[in-house]
Protein backbone atom coordinates (compact mmCIF):
# COMPACT_ATOMS: atom_id res chain seq x y z
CA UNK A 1 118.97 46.78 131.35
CA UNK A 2 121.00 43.70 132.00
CA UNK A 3 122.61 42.62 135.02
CA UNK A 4 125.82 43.04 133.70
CA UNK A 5 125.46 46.21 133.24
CA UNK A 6 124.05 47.25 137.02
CA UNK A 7 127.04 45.23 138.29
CA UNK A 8 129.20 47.93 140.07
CA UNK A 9 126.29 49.45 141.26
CA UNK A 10 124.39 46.11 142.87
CA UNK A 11 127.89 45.19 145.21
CA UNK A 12 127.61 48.94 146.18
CA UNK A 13 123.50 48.86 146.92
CA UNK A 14 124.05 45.57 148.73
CA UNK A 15 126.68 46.71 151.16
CA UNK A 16 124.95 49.81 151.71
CA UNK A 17 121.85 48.21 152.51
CA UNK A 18 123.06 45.58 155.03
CA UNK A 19 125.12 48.61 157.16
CA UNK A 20 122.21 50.68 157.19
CA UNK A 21 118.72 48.94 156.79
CA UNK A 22 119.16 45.20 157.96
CA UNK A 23 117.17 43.24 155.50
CA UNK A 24 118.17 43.08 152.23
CA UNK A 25 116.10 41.38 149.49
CA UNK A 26 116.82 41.08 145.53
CA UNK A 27 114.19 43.18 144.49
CA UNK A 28 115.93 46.13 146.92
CA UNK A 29 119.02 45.44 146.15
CA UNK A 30 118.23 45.93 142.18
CA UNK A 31 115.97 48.66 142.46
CA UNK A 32 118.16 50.75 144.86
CA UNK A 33 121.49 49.90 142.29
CA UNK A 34 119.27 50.35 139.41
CA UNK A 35 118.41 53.99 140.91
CA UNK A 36 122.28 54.75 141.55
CA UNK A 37 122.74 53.87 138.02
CA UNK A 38 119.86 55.82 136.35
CA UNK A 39 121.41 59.28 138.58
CA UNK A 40 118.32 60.52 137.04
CA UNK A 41 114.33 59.91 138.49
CA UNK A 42 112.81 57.18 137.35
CA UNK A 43 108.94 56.51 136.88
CA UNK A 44 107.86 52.94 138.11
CA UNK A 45 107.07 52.11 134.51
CA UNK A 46 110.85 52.79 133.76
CA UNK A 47 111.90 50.29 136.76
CA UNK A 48 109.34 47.73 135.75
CA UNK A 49 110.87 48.10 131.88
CA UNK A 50 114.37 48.43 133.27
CA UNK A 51 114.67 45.49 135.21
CA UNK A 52 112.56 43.33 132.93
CA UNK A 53 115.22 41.60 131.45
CA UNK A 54 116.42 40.32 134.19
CA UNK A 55 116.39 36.45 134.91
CA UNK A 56 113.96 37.30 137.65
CA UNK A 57 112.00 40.83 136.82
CA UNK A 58 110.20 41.70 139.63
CA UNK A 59 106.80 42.39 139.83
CA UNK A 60 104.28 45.64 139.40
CA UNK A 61 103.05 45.44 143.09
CA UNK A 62 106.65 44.31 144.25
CA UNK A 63 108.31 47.39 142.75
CA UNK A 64 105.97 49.18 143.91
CA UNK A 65 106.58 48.48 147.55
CA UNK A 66 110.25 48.62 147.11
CA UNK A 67 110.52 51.98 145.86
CA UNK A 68 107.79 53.54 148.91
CA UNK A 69 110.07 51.50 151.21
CA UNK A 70 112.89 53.12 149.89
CA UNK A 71 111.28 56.33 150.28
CA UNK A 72 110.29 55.44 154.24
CA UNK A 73 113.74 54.13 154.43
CA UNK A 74 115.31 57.89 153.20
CA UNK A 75 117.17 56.00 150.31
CA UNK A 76 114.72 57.65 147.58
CA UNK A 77 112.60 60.68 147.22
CA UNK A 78 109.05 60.64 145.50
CA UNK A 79 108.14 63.47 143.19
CA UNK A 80 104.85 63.95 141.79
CA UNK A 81 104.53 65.55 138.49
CA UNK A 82 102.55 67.81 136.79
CA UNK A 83 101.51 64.68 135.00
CA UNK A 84 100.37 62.95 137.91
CA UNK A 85 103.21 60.17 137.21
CA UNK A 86 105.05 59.71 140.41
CA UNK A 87 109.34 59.67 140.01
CA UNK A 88 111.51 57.96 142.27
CA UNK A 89 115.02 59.09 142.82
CA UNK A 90 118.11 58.68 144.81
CA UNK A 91 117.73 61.31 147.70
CA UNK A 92 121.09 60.10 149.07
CA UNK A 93 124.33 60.46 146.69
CA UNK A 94 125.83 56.81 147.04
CA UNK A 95 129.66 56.34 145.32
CA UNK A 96 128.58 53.45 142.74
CA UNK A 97 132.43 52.30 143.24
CA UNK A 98 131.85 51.83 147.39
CA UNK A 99 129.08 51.57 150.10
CA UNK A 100 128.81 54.92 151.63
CA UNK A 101 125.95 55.60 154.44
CA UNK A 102 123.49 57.76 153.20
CA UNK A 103 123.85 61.96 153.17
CA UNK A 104 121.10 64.36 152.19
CA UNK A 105 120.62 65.13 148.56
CA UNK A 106 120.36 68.97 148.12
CA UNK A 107 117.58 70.76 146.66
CA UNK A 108 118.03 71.48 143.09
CA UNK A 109 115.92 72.18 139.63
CA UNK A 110 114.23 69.15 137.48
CA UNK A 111 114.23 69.10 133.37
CA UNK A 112 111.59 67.25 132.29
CA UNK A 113 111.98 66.81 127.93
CA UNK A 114 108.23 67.48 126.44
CA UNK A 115 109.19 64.60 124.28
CA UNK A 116 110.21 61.69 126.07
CA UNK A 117 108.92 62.68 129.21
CA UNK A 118 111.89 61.63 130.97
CA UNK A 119 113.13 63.92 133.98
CA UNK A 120 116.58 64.81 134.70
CA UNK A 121 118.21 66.37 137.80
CA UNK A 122 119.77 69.68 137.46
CA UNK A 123 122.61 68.90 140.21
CA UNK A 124 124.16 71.96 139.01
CA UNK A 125 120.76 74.41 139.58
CA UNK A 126 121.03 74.35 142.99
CA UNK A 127 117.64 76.49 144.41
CA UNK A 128 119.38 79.14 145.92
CA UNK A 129 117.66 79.08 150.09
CA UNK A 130 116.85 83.34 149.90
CA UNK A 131 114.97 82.46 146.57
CA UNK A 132 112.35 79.32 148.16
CA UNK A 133 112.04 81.79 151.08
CA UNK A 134 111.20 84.43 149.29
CA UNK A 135 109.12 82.90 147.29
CA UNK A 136 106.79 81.38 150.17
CA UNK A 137 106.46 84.77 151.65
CA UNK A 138 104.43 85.89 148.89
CA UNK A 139 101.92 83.05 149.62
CA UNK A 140 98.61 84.59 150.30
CA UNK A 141 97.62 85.12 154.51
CA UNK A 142 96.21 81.77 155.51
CA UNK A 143 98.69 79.72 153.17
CA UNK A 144 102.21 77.88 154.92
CA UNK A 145 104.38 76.47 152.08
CA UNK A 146 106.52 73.70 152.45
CA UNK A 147 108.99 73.70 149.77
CA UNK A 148 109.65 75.41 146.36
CA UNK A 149 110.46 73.11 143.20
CA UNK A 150 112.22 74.45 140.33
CA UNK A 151 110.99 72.41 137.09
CA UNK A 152 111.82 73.12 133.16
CA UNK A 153 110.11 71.77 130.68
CA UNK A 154 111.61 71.86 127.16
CA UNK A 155 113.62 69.00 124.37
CA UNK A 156 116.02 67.11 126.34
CA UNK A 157 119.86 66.83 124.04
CA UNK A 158 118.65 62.99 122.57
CA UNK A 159 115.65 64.07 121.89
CA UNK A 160 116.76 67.70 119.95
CA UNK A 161 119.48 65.36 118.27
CA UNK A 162 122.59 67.16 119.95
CA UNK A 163 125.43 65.32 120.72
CA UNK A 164 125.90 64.79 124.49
């Protein structure tokens, strides 16, 4: 992905950054615009690839600690898959257009496309709160749940050859 095309999104990472986090570095700056953009989660493979073209691609190791600092930070969350490939995603909802301080993401369902193996947020699958507490009552005695994750897998629209 070219600069050019993270533009909008970059100005809006920067500002964001420098109200709310202090130091702001490149590689932050275009991971954290390159996550607005994407509005979907991203492996670290798909970072590395995505921000290869740029006239200064960052690093495996680099990437790396950018996206768990954006995770400490509360700009990103970190889902494990049932592949064992950790996704990175925006766990705030930024406006590309203008800095806005981050607010929380709310729980919702994941498609991941058998295919591609890309994953895509299902903003409008919201978990419903009676359902995840329901749910974790059921848990055997002994066992305290955290959090219930709604995942489909299946053929993502680009990949079944529908138009979007």
């Amino acid at each position: 992905m070219s600069l050019t095309q993270l533009q909008p999104y970059l100005e809006a990472a920067r500002t964001s950054l420098q109200e709310q986090s202090g130091r702001v570095t490149s590689g932050r700056v275009r991971v954290l615009a390159l996550l607005l953009k994407a509005g979907r989660p991203l492996t670290h493979q798909e970072v590395l690839a995505d921000l290869a073209t740029d006239a200064d691609p960052l690093d495996r190791v680099t990437a790396y600690r950018v996206l768990d600092w954006l995770v400490a930070q509360g700009w990103a969350t970190k889902q494990a898959g049932d592949d064992r490939i950790f996704r990175f995603v925006m766990a705030e909802h930024v406006d590309p257009q203008r800095a806005a301080s981050p607010r929380p993401h709310t729980q919702h369902g994941h498609f991941r496309c058998v295919r591609c193996h890309r994953t895509f947020c299902l903003d409008d699958w919201p978990q419903h709160p009676q359902l995840s507490e329901r749910e974790l009552k059921r848990l055997p005695q002994g066992f305290v749940g955290e959090q219930v994750e709604l995942l489909i897998h299946g053929t993502c629209a680009q990949c079944a050859g529908a138009p979007n």
